[in-house]
C-alpha atoms as a PDB file:
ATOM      1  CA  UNK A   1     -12.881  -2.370  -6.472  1.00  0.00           C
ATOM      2  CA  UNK A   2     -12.826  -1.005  -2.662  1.00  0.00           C
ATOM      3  CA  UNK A   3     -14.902   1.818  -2.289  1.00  0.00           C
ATOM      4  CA  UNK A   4     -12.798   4.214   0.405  1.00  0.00           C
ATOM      5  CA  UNK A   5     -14.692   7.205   2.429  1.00  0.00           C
ATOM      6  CA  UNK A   6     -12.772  10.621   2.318  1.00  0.00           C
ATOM      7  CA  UNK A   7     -13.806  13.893   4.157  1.00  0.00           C
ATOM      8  CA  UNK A   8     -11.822  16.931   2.425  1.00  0.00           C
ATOM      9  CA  UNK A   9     -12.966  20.417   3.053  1.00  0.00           C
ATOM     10  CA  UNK A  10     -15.536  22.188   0.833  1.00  0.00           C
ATOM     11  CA  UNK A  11     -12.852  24.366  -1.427  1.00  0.00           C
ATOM     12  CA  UNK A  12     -10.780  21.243  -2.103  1.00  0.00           C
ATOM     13  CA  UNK A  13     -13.576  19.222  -3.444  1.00  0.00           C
ATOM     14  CA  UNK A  14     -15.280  22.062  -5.335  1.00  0.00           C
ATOM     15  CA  UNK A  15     -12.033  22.478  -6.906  1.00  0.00           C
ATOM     16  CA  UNK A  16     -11.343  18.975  -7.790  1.00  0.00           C
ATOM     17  CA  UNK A  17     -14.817  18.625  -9.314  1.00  0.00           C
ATOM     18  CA  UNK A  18     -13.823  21.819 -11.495  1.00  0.00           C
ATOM     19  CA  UNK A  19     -10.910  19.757 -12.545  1.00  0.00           C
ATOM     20  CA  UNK A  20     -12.651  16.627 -13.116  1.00  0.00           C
ATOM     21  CA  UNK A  21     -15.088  18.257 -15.382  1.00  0.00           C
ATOM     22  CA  UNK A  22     -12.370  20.684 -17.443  1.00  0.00           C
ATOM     23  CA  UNK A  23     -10.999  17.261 -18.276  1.00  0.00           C
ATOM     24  CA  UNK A  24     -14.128  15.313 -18.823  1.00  0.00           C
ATOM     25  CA  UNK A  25     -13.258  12.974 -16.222  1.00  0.00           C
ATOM     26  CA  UNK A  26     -15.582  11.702 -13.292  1.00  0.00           C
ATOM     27  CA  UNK A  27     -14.597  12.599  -9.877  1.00  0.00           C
ATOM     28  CA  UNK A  28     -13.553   8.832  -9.146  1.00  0.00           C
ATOM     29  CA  UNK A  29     -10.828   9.033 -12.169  1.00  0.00           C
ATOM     30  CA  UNK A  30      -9.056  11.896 -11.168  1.00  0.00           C
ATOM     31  CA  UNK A  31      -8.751  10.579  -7.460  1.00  0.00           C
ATOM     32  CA  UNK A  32      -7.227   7.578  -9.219  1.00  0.00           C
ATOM     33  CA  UNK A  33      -5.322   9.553 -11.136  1.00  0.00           C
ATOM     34  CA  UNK A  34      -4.055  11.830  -7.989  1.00  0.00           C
ATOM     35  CA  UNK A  35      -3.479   8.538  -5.438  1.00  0.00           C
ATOM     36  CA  UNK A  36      -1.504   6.990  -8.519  1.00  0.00           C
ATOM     37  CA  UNK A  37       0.843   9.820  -8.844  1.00  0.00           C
ATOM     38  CA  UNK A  38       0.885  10.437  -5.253  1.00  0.00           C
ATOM     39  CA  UNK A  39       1.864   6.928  -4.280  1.00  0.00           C
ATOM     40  CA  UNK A  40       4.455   6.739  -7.791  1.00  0.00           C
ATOM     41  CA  UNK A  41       5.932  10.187  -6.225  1.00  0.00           C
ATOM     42  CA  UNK A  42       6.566   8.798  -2.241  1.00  0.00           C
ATOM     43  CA  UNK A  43       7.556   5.016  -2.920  1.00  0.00           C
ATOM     44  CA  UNK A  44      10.943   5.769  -2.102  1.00  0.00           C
ATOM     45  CA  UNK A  45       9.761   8.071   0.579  1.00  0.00           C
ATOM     46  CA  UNK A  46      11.135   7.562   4.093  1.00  0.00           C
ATOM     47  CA  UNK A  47       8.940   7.558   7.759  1.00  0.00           C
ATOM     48  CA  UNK A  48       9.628  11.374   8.505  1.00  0.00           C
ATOM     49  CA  UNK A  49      10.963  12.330   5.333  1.00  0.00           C
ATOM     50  CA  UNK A  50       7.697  14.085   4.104  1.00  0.00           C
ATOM     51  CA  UNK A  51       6.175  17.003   6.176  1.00  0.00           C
ATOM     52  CA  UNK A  52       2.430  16.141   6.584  1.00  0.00           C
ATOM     53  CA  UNK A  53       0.529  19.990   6.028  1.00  0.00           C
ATOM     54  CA  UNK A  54      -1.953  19.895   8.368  1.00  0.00           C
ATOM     55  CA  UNK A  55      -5.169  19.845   6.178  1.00  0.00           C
ATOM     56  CA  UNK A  56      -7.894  21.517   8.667  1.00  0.00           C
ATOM     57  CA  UNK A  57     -11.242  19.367   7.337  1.00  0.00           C
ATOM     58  CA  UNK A  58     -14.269  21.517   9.552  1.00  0.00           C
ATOM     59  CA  UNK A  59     -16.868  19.634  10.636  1.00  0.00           C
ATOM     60  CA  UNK A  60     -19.389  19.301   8.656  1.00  0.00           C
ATOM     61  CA  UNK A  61     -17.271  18.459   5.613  1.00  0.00           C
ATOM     62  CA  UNK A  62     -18.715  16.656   3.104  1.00  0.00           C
ATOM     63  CA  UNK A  63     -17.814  13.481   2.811  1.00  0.00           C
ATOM     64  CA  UNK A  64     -16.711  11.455  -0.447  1.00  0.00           C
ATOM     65  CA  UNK A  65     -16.864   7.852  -1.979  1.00  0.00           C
ATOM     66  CA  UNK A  66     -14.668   6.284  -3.991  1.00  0.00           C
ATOM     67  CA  UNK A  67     -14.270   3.732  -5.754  1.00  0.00           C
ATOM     68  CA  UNK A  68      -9.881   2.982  -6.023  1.00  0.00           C
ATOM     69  CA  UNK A  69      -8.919  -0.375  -8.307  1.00  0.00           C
ATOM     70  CA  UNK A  70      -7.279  -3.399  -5.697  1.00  0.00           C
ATOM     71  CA  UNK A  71      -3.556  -2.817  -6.627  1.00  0.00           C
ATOM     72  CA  UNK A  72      -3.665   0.829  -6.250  1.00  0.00           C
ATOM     73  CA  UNK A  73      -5.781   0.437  -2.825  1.00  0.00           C
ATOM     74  CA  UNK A  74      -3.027  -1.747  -1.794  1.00  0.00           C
ATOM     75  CA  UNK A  75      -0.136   0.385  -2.869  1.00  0.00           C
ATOM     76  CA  UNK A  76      -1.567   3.302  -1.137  1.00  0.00           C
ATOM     77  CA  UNK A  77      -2.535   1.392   2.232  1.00  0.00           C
ATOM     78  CA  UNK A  78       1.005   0.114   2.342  1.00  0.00           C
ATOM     79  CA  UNK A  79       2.436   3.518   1.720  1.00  0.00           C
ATOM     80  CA  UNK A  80       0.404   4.986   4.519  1.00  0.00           C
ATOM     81  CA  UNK A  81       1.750   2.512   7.095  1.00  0.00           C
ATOM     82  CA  UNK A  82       4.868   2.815   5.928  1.00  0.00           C
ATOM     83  CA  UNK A  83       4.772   6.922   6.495  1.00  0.00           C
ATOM     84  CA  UNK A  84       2.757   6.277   9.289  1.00  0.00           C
ATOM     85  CA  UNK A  85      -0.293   8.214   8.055  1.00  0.00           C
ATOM     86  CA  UNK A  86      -4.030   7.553   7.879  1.00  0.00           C
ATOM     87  CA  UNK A  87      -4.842   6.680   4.479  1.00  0.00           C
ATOM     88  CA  UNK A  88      -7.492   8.855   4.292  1.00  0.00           C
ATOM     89  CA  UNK A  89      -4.912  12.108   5.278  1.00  0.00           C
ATOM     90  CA  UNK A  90      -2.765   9.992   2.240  1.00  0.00           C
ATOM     91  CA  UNK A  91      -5.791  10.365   0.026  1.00  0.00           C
ATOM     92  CA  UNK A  92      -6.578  14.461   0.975  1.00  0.00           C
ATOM     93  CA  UNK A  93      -2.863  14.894   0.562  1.00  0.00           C
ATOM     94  CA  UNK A  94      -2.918  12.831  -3.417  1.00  0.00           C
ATOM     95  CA  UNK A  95      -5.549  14.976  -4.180  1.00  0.00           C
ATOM     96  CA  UNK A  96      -4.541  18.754  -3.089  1.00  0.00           C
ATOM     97  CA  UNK A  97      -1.216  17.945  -4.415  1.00  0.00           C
ATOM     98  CA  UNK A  98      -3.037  17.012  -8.077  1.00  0.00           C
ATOM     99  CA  UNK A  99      -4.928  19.852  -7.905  1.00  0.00           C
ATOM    100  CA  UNK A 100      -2.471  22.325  -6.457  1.00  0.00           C
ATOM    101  CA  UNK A 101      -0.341  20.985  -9.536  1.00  0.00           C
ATOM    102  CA  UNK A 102      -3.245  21.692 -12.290  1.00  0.00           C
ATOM    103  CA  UNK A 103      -3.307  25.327 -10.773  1.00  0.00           C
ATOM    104  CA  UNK A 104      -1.378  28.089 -13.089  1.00  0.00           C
ATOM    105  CA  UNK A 105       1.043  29.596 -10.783  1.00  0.00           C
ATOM    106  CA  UNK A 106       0.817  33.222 -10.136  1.00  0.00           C
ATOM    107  CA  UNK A 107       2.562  35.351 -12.495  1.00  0.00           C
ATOM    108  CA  UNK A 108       5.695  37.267 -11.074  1.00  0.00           C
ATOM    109  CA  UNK A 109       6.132  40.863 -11.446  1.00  0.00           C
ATOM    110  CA  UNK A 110       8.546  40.379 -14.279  1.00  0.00           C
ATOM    111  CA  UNK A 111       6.287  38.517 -16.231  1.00  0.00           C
ATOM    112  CA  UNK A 112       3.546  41.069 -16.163  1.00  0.00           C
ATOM    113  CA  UNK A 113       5.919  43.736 -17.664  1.00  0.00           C
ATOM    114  CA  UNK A 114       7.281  45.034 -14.170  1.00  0.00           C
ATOM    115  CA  UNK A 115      11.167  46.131 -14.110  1.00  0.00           C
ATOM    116  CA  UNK A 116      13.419  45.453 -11.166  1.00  0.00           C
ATOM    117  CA  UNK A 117      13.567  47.990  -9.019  1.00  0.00           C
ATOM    118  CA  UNK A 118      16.065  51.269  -9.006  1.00  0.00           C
ATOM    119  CA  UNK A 119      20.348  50.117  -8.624  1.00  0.00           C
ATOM    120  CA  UNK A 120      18.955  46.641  -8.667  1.00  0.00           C
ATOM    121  CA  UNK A 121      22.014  44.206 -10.285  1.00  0.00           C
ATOM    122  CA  UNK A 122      21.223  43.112 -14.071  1.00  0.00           C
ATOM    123  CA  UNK A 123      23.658  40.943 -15.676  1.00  0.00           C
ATOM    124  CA  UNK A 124      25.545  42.272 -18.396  1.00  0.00           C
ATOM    125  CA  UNK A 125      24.000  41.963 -21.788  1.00  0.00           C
ATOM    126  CA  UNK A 126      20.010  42.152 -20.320  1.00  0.00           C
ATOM    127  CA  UNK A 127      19.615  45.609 -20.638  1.00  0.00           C
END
């Protein structure tokens, strides 16, 4: 199994290790887990088609080992040439999208009991 470096920032790894251990999972198997879905998402994926977000990684980041079976290495590598991105921005990217994804979204004002504001349109029926 190839053994790739990754430098994320600090918040992205300390939530990923959150993750890993809410689901009694090492770090390494949720990395698989994110480059798997990542790559199974983008096969299709066209050079251009997918905005890269600038992930700003601060010096000093800490940096992160591992371990990614042969066949998934090699889907991933091709990917990233294909996109024409580094594999390790690939690999940041797998990862804050699996954990961005695990994250409850925020609850909208309706949910939390809110109303819509004064003369705003209701269909008929949800009064």
């Amino acid at each position: 199994m190839p053994r790739v470096r990754i430098t994320l920032p600090d918040e992205l790894l300390q939530h990923a290790a959150t993750m890993a251990r809410d689901q009694d999972k090492s770090l390494d198997e949720l990395y698989v887990e994110a480059i798997e879905r990542y790559v199974k998402a983008y096969q299709n994926a066209t050079p251009g088609s997918l905005r890269s977000r600038a992930m700003i990684i601060p010096r000093g980041s800490p940096q992160l080992g591992v371990q990614v079976p042969e066949d998934l290495y090699q889907r991933a590598n091709q990917l990233a040439k294909r996109l024409g991105k580094r594999r390790d921005a690939l690999y940041g990217e797998a990862l804050a999208n699996l954990v961005i994804s695990a994250t409850p979204a925020g609850d909208s004002a309706l949910d939390r009991g809110h109303d819509l504001p004064a003369g705003a349109w209701r269909a008929k029926g949800s009064e």
